[in-house]
PDBML (XML) file of the C-alpha atoms, coordinates in Angstrom:
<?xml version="1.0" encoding="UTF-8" ?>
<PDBx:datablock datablockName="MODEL"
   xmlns:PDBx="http://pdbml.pdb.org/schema/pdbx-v50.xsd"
   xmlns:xsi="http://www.w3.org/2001/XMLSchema-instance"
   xsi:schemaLocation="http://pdbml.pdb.org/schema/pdbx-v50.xsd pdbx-v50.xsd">
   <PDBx:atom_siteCategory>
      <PDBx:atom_site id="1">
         <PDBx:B_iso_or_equiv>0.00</PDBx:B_iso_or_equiv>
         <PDBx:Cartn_x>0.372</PDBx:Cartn_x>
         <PDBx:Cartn_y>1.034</PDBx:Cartn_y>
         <PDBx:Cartn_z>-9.342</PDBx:Cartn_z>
         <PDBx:auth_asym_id>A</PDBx:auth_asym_id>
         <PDBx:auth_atom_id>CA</PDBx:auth_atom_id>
         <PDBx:auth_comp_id>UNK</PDBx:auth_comp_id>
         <PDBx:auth_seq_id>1</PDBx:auth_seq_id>
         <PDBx:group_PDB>ATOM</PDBx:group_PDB>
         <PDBx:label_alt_id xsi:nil="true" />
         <PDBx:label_asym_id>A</PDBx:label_asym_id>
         <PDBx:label_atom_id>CA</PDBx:label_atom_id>
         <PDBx:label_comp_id>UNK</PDBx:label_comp_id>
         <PDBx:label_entity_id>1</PDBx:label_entity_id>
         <PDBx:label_seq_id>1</PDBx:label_seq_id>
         <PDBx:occupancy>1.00</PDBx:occupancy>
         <PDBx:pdbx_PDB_model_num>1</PDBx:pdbx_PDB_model_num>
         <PDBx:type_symbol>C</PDBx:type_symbol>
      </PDBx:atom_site>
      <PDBx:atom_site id="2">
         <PDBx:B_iso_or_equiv>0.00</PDBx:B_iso_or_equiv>
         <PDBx:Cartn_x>2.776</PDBx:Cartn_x>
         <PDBx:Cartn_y>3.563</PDBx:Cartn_y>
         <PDBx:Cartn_z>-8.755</PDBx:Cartn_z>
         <PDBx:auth_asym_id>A</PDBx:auth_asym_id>
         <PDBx:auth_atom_id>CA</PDBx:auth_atom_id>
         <PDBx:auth_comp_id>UNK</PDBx:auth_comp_id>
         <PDBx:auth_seq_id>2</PDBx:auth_seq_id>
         <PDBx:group_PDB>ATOM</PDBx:group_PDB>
         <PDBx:label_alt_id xsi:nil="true" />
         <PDBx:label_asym_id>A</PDBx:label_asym_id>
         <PDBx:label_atom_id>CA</PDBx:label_atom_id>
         <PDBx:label_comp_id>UNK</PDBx:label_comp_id>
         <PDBx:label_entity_id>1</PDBx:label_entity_id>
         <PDBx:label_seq_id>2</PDBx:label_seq_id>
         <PDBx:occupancy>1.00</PDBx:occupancy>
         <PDBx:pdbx_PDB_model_num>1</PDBx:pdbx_PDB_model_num>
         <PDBx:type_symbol>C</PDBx:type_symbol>
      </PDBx:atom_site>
      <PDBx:atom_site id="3">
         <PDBx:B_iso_or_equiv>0.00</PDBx:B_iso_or_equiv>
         <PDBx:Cartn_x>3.000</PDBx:Cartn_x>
         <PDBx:Cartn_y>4.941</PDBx:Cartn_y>
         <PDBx:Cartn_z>-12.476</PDBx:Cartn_z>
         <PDBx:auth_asym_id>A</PDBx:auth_asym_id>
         <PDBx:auth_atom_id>CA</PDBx:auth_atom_id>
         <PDBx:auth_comp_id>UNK</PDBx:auth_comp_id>
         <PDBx:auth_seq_id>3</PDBx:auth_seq_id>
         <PDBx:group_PDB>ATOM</PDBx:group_PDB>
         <PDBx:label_alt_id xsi:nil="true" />
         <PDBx:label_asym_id>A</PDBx:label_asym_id>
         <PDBx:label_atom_id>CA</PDBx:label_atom_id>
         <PDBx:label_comp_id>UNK</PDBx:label_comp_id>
         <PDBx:label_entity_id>1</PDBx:label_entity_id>
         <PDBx:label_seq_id>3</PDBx:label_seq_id>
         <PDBx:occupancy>1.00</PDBx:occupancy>
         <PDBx:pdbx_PDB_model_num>1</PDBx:pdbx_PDB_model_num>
         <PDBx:type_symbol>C</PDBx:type_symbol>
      </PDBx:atom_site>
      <PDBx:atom_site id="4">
         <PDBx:B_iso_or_equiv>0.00</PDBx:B_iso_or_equiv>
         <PDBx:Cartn_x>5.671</PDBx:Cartn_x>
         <PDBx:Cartn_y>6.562</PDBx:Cartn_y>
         <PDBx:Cartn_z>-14.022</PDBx:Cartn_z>
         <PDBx:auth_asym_id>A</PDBx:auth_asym_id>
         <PDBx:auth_atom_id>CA</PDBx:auth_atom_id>
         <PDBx:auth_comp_id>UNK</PDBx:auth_comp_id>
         <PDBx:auth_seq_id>4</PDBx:auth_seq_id>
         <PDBx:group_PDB>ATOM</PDBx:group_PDB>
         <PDBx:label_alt_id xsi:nil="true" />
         <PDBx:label_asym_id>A</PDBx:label_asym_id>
         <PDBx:label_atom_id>CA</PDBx:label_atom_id>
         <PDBx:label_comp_id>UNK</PDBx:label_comp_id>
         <PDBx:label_entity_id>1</PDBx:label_entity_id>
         <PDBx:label_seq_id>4</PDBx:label_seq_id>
         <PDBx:occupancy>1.00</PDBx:occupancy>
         <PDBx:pdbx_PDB_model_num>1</PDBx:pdbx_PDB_model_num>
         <PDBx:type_symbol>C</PDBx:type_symbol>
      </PDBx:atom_site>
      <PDBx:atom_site id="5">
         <PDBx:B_iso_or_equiv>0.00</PDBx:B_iso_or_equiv>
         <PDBx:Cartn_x>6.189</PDBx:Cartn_x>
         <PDBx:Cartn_y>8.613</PDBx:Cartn_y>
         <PDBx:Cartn_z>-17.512</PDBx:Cartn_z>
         <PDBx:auth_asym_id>A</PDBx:auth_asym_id>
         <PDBx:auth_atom_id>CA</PDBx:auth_atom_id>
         <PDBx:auth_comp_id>UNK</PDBx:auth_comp_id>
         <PDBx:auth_seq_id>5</PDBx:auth_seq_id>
         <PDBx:group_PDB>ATOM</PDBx:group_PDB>
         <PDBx:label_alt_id xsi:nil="true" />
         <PDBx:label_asym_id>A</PDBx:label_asym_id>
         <PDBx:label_atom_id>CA</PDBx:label_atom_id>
         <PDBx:label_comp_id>UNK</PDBx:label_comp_id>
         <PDBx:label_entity_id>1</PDBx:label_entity_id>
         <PDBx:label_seq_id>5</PDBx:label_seq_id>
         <PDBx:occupancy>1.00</PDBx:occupancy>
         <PDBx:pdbx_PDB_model_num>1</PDBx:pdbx_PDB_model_num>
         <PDBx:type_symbol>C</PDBx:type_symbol>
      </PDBx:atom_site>
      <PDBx:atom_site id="6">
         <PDBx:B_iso_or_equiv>0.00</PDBx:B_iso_or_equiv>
         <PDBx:Cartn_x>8.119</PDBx:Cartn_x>
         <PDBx:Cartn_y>5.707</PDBx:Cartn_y>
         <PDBx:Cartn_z>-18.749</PDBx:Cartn_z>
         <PDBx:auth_asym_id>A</PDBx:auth_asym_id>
         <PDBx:auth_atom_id>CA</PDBx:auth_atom_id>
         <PDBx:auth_comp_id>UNK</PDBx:auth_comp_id>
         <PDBx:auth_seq_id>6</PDBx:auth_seq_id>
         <PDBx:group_PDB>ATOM</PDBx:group_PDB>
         <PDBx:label_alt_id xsi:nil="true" />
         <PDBx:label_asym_id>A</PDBx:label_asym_id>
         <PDBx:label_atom_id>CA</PDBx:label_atom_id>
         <PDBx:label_comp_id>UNK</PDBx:label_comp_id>
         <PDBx:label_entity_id>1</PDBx:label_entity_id>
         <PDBx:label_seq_id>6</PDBx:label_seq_id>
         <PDBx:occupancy>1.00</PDBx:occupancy>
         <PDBx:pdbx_PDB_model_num>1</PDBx:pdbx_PDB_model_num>
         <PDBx:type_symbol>C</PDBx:type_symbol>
      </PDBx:atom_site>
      <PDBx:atom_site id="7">
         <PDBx:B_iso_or_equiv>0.00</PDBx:B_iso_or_equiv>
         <PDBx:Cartn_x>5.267</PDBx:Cartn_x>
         <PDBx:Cartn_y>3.526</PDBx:Cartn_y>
         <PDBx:Cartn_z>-18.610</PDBx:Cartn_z>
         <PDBx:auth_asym_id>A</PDBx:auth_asym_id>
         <PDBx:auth_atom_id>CA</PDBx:auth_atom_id>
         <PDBx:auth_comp_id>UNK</PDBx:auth_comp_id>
         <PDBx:auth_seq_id>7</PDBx:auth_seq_id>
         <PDBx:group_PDB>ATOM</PDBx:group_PDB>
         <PDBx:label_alt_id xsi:nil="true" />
         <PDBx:label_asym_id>A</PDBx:label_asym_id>
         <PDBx:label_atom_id>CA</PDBx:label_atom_id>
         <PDBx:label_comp_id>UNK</PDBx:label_comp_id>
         <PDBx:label_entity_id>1</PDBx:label_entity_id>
         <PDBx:label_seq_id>7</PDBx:label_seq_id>
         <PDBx:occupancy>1.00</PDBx:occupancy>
         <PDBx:pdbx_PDB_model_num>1</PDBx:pdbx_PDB_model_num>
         <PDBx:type_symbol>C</PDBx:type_symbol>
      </PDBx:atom_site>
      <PDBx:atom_site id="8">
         <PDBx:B_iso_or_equiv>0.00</PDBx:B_iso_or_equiv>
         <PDBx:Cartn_x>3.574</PDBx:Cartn_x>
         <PDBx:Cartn_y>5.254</PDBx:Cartn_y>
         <PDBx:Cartn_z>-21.240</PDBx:Cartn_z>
         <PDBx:auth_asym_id>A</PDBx:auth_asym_id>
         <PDBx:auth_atom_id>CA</PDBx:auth_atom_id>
         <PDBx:auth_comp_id>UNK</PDBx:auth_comp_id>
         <PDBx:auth_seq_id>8</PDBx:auth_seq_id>
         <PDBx:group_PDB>ATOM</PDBx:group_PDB>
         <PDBx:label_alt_id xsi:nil="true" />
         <PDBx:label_asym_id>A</PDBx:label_asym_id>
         <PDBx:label_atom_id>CA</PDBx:label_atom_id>
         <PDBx:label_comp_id>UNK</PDBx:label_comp_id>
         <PDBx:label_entity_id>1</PDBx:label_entity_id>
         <PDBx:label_seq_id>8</PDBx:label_seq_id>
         <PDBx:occupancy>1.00</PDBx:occupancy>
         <PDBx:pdbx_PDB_model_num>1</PDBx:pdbx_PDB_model_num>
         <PDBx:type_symbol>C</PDBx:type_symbol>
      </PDBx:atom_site>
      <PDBx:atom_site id="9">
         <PDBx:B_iso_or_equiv>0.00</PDBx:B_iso_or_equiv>
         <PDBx:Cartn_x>2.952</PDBx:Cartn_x>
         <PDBx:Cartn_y>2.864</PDBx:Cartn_y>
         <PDBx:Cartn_z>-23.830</PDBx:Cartn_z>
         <PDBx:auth_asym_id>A</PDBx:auth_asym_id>
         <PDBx:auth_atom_id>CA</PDBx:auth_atom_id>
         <PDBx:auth_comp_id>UNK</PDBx:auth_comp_id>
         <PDBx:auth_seq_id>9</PDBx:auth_seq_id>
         <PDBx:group_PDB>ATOM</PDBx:group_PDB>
         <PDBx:label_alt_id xsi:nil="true" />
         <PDBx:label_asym_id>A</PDBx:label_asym_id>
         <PDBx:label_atom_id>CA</PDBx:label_atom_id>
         <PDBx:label_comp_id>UNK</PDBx:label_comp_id>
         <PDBx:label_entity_id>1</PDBx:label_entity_id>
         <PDBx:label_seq_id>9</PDBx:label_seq_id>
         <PDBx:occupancy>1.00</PDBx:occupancy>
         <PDBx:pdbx_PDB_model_num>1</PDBx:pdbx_PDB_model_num>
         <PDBx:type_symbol>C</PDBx:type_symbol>
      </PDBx:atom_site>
      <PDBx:atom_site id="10">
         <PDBx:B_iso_or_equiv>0.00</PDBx:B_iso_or_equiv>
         <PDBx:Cartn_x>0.211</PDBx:Cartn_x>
         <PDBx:Cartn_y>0.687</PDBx:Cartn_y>
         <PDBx:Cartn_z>-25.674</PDBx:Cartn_z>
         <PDBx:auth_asym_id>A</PDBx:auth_asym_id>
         <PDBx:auth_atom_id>CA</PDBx:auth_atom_id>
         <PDBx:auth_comp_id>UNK</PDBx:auth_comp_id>
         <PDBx:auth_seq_id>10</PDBx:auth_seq_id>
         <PDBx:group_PDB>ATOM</PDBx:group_PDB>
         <PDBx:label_alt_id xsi:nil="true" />
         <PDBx:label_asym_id>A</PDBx:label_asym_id>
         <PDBx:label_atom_id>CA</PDBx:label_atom_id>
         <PDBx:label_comp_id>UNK</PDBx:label_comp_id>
         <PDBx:label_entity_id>1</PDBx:label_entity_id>
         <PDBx:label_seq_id>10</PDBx:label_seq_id>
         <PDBx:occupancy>1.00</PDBx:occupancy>
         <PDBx:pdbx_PDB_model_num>1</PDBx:pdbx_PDB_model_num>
         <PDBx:type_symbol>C</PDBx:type_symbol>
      </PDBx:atom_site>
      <PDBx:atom_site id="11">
         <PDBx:B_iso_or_equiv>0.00</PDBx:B_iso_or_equiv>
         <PDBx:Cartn_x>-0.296</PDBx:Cartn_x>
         <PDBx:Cartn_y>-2.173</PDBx:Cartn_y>
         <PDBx:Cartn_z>-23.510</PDBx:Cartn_z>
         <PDBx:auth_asym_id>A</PDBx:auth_asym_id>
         <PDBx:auth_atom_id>CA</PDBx:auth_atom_id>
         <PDBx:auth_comp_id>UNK</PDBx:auth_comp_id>
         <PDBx:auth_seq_id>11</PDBx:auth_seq_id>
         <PDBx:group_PDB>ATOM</PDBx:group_PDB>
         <PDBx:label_alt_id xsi:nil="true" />
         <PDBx:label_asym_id>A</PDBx:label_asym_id>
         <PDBx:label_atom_id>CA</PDBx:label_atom_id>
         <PDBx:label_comp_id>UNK</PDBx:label_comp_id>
         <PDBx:label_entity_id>1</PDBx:label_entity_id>
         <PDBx:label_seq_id>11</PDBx:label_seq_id>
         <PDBx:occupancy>1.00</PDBx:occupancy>
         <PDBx:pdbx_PDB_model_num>1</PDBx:pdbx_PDB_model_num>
         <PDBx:type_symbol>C</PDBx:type_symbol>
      </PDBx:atom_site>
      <PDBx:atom_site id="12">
         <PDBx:B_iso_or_equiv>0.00</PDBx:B_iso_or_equiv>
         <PDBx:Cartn_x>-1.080</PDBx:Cartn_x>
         <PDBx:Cartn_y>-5.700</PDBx:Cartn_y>
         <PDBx:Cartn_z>-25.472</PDBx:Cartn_z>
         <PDBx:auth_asym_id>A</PDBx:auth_asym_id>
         <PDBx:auth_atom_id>CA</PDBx:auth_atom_id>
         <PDBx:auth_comp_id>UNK</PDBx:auth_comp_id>
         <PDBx:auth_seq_id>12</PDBx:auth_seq_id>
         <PDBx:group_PDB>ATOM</PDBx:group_PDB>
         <PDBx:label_alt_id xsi:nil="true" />
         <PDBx:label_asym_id>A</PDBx:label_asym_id>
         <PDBx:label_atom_id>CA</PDBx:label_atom_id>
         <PDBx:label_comp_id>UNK</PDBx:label_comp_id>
         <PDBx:label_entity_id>1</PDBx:label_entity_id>
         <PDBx:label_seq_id>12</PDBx:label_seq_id>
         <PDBx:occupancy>1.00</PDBx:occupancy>
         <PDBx:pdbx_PDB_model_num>1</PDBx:pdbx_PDB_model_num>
         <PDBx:type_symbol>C</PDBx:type_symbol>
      </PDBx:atom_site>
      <PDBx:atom_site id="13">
         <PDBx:B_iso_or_equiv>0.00</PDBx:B_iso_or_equiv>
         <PDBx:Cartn_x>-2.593</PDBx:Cartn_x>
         <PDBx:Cartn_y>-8.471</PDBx:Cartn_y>
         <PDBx:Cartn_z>-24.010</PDBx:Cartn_z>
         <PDBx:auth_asym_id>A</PDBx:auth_asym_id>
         <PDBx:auth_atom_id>CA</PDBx:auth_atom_id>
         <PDBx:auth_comp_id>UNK</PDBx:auth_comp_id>
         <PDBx:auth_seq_id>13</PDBx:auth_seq_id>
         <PDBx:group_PDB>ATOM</PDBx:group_PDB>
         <PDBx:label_alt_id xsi:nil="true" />
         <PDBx:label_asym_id>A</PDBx:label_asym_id>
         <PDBx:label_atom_id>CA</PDBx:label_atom_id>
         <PDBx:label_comp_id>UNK</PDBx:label_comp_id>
         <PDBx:label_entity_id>1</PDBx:label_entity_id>
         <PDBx:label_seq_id>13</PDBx:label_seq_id>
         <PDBx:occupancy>1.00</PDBx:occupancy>
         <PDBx:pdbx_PDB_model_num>1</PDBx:pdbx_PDB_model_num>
         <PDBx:type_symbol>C</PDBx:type_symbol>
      </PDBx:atom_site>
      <PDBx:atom_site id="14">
         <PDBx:B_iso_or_equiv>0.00</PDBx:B_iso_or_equiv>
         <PDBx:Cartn_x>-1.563</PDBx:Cartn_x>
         <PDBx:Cartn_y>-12.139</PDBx:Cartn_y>
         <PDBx:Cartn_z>-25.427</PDBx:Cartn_z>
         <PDBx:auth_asym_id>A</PDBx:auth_asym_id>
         <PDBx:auth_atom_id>CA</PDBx:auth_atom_id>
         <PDBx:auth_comp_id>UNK</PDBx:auth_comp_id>
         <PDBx:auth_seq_id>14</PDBx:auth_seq_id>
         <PDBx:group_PDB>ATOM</PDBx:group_PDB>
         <PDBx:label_alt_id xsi:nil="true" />
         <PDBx:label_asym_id>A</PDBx:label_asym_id>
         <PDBx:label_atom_id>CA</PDBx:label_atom_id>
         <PDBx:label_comp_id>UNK</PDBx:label_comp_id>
         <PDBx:label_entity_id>1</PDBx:label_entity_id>
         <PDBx:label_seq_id>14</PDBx:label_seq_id>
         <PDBx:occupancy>1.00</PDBx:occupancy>
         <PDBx:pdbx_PDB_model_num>1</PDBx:pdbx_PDB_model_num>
         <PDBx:type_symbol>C</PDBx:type_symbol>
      </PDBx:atom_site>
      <PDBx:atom_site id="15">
         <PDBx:B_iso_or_equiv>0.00</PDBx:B_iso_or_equiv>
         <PDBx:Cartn_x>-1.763</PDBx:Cartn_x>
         <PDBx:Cartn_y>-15.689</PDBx:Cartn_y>
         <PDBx:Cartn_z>-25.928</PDBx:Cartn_z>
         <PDBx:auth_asym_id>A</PDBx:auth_asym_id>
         <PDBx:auth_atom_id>CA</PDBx:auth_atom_id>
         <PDBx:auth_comp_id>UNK</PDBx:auth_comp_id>
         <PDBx:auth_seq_id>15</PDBx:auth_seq_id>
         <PDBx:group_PDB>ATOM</PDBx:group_PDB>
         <PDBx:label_alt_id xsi:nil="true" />
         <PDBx:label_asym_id>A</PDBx:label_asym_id>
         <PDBx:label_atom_id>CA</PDBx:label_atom_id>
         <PDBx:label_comp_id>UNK</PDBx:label_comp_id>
         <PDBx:label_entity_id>1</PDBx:label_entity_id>
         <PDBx:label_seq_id>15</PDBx:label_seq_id>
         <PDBx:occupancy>1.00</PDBx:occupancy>
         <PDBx:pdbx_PDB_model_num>1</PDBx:pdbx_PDB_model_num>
         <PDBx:type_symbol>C</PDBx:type_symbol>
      </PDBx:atom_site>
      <PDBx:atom_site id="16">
         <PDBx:B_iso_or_equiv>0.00</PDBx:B_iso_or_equiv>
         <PDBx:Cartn_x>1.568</PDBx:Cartn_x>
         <PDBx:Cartn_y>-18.439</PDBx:Cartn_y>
         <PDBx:Cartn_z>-25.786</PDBx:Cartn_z>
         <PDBx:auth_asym_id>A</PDBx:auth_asym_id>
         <PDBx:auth_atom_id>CA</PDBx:auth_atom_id>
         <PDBx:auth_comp_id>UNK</PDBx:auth_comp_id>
         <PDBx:auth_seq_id>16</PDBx:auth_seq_id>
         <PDBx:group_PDB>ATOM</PDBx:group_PDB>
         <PDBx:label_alt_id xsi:nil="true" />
         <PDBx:label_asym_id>A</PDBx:label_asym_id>
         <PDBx:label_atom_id>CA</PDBx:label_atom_id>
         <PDBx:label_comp_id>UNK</PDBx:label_comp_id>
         <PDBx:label_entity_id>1</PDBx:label_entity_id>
         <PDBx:label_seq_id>16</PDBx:label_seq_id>
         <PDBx:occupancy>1.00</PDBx:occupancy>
         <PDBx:pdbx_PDB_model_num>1</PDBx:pdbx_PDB_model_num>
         <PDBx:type_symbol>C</PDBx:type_symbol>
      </PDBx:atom_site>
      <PDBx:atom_site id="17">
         <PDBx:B_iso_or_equiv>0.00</PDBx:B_iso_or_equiv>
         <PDBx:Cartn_x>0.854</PDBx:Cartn_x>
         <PDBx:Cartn_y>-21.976</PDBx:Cartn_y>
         <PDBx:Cartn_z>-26.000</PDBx:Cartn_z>
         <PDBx:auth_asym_id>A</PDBx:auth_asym_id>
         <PDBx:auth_atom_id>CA</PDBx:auth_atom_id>
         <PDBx:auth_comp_id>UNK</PDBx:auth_comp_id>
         <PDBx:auth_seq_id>17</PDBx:auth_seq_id>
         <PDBx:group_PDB>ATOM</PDBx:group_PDB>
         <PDBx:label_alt_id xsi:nil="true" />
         <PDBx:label_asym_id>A</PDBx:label_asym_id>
         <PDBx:label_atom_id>CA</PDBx:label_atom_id>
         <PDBx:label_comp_id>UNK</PDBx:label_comp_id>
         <PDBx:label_entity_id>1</PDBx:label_entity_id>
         <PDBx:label_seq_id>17</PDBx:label_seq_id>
         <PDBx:occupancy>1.00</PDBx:occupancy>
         <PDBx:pdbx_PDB_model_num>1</PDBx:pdbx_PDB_model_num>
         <PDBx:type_symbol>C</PDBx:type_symbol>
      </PDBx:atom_site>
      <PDBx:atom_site id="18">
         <PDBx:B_iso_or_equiv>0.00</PDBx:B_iso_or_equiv>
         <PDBx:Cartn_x>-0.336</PDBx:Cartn_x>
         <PDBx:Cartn_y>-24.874</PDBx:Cartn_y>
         <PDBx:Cartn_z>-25.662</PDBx:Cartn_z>
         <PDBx:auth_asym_id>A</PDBx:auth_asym_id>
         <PDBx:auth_atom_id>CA</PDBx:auth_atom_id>
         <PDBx:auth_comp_id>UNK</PDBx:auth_comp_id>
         <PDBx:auth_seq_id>18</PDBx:auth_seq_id>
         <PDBx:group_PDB>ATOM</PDBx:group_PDB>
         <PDBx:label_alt_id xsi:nil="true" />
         <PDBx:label_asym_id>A</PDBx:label_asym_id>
         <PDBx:label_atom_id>CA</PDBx:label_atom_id>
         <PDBx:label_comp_id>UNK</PDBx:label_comp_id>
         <PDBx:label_entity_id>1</PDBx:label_entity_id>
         <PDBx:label_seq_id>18</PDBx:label_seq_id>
         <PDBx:occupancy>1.00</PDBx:occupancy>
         <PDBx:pdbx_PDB_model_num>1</PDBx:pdbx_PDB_model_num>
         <PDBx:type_symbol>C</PDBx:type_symbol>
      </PDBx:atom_site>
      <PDBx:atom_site id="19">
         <PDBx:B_iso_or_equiv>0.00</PDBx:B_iso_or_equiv>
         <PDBx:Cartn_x>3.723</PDBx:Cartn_x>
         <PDBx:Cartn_y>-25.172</PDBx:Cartn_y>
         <PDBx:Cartn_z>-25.517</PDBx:Cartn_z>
         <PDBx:auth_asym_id>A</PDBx:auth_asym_id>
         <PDBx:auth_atom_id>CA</PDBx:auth_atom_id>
         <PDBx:auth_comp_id>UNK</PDBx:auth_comp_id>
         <PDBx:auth_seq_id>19</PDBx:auth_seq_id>
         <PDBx:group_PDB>ATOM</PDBx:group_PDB>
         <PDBx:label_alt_id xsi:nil="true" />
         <PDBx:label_asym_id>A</PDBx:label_asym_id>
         <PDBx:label_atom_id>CA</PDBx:label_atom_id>
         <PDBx:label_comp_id>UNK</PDBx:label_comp_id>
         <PDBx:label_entity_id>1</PDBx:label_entity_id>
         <PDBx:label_seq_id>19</PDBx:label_seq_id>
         <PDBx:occupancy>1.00</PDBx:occupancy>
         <PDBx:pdbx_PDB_model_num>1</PDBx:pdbx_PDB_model_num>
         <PDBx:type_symbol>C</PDBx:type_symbol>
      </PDBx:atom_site>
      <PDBx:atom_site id="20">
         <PDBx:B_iso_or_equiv>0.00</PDBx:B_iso_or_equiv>
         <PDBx:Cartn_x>5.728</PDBx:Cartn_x>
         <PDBx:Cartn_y>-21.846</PDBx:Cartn_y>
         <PDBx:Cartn_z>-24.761</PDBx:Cartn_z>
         <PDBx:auth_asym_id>A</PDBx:auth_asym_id>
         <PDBx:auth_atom_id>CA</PDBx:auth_atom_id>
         <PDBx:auth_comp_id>UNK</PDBx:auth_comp_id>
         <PDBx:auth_seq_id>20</PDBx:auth_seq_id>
         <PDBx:group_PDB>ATOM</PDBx:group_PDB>
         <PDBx:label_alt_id xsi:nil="true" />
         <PDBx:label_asym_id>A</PDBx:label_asym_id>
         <PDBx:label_atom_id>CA</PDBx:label_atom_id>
         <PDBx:label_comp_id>UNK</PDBx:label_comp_id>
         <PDBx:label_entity_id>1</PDBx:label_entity_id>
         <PDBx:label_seq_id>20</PDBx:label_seq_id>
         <PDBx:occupancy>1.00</PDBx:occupancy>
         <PDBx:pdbx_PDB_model_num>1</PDBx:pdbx_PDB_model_num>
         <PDBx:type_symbol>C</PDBx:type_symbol>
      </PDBx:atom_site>
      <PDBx:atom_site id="21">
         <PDBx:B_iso_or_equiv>0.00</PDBx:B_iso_or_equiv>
         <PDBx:Cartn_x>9.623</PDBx:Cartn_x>
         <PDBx:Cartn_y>-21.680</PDBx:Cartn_y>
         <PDBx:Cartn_z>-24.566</PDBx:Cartn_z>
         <PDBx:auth_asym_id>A</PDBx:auth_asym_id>
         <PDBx:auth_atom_id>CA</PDBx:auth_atom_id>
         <PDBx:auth_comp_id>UNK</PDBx:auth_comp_id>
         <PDBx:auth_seq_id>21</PDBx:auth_seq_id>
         <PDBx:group_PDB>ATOM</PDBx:group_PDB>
         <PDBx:label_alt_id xsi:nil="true" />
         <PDBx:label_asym_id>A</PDBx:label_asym_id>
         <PDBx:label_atom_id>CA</PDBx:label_atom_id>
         <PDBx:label_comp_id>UNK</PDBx:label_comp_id>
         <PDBx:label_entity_id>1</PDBx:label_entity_id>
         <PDBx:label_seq_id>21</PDBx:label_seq_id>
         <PDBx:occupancy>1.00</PDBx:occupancy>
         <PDBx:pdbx_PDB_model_num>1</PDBx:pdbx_PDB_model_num>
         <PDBx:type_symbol>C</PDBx:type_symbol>
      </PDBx:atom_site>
      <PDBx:atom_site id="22">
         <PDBx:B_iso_or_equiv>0.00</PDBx:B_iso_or_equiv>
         <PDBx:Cartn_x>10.199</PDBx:Cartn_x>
         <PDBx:Cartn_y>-18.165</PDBx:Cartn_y>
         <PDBx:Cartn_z>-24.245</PDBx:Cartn_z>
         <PDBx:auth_asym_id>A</PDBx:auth_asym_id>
         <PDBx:auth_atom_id>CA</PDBx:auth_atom_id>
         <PDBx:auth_comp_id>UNK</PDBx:auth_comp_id>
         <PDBx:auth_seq_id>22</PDBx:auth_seq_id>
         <PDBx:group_PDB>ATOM</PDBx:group_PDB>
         <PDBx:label_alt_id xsi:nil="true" />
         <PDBx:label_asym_id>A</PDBx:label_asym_id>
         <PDBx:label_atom_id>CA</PDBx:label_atom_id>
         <PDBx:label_comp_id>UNK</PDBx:label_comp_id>
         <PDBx:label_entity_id>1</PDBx:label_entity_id>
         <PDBx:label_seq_id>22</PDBx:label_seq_id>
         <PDBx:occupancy>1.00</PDBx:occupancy>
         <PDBx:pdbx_PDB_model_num>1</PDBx:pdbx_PDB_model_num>
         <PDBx:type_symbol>C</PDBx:type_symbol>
      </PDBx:atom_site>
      <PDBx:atom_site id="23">
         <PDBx:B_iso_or_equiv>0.00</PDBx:B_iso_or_equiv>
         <PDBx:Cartn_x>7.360</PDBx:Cartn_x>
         <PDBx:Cartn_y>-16.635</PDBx:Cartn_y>
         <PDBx:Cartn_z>-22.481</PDBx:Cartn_z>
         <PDBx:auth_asym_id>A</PDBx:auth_asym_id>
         <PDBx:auth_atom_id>CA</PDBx:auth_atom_id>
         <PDBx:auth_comp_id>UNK</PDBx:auth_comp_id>
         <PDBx:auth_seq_id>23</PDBx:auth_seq_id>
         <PDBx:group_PDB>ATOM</PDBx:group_PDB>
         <PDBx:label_alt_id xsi:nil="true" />
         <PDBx:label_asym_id>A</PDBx:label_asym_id>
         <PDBx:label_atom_id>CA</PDBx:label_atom_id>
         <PDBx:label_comp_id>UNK</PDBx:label_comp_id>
         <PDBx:label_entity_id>1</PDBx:label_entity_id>
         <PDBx:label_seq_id>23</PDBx:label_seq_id>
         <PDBx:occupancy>1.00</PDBx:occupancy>
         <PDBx:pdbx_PDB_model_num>1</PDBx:pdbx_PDB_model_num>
         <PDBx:type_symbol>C</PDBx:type_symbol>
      </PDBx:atom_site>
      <PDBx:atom_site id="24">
         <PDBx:B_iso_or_equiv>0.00</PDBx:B_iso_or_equiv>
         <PDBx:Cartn_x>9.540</PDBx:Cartn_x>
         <PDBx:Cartn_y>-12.948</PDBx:Cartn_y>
         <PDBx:Cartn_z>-22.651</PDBx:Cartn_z>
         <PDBx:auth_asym_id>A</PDBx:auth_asym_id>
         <PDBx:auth_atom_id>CA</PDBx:auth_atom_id>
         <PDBx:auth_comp_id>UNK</PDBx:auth_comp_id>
         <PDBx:auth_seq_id>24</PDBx:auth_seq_id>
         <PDBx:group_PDB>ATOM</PDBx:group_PDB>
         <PDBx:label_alt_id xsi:nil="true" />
         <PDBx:label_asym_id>A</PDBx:label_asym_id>
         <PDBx:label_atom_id>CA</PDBx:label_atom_id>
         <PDBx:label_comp_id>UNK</PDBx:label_comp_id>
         <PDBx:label_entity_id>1</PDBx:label_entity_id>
         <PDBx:label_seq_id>24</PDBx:label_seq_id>
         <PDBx:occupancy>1.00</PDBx:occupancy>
         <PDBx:pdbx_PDB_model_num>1</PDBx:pdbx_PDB_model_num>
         <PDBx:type_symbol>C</PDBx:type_symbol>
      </PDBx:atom_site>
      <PDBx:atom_site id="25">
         <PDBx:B_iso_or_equiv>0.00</PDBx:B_iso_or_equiv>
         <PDBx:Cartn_x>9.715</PDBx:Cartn_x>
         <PDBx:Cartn_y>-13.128</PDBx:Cartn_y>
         <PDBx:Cartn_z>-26.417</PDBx:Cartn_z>
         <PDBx:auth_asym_id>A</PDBx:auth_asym_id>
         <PDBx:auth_atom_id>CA</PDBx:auth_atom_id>
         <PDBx:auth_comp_id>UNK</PDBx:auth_comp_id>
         <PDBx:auth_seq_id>25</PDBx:auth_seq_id>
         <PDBx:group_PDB>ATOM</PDBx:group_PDB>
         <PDBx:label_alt_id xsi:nil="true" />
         <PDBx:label_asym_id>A</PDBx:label_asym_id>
         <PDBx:label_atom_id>CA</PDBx:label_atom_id>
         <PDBx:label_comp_id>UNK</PDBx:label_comp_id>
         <PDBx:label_entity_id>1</PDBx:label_entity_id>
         <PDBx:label_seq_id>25</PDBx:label_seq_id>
         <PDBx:occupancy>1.00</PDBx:occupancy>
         <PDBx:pdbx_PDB_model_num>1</PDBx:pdbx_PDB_model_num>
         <PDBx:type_symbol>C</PDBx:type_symbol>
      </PDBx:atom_site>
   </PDBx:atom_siteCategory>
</PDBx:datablock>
């Protein structure tokens, strides 16, 4: 919601596991 310009972007969906450390990376 509430778009801006600087969310322009391709947008990826993904997968961490079964174990993920660094969910950001």
């Amino acid at each position: 919601n509430s778009l801006k310009p600087e969310d322009t972007a391709v947008y990826y969906c993904a997968a961490c596991g079964p174990v993920c450390r660094a969910p950001t990376r």
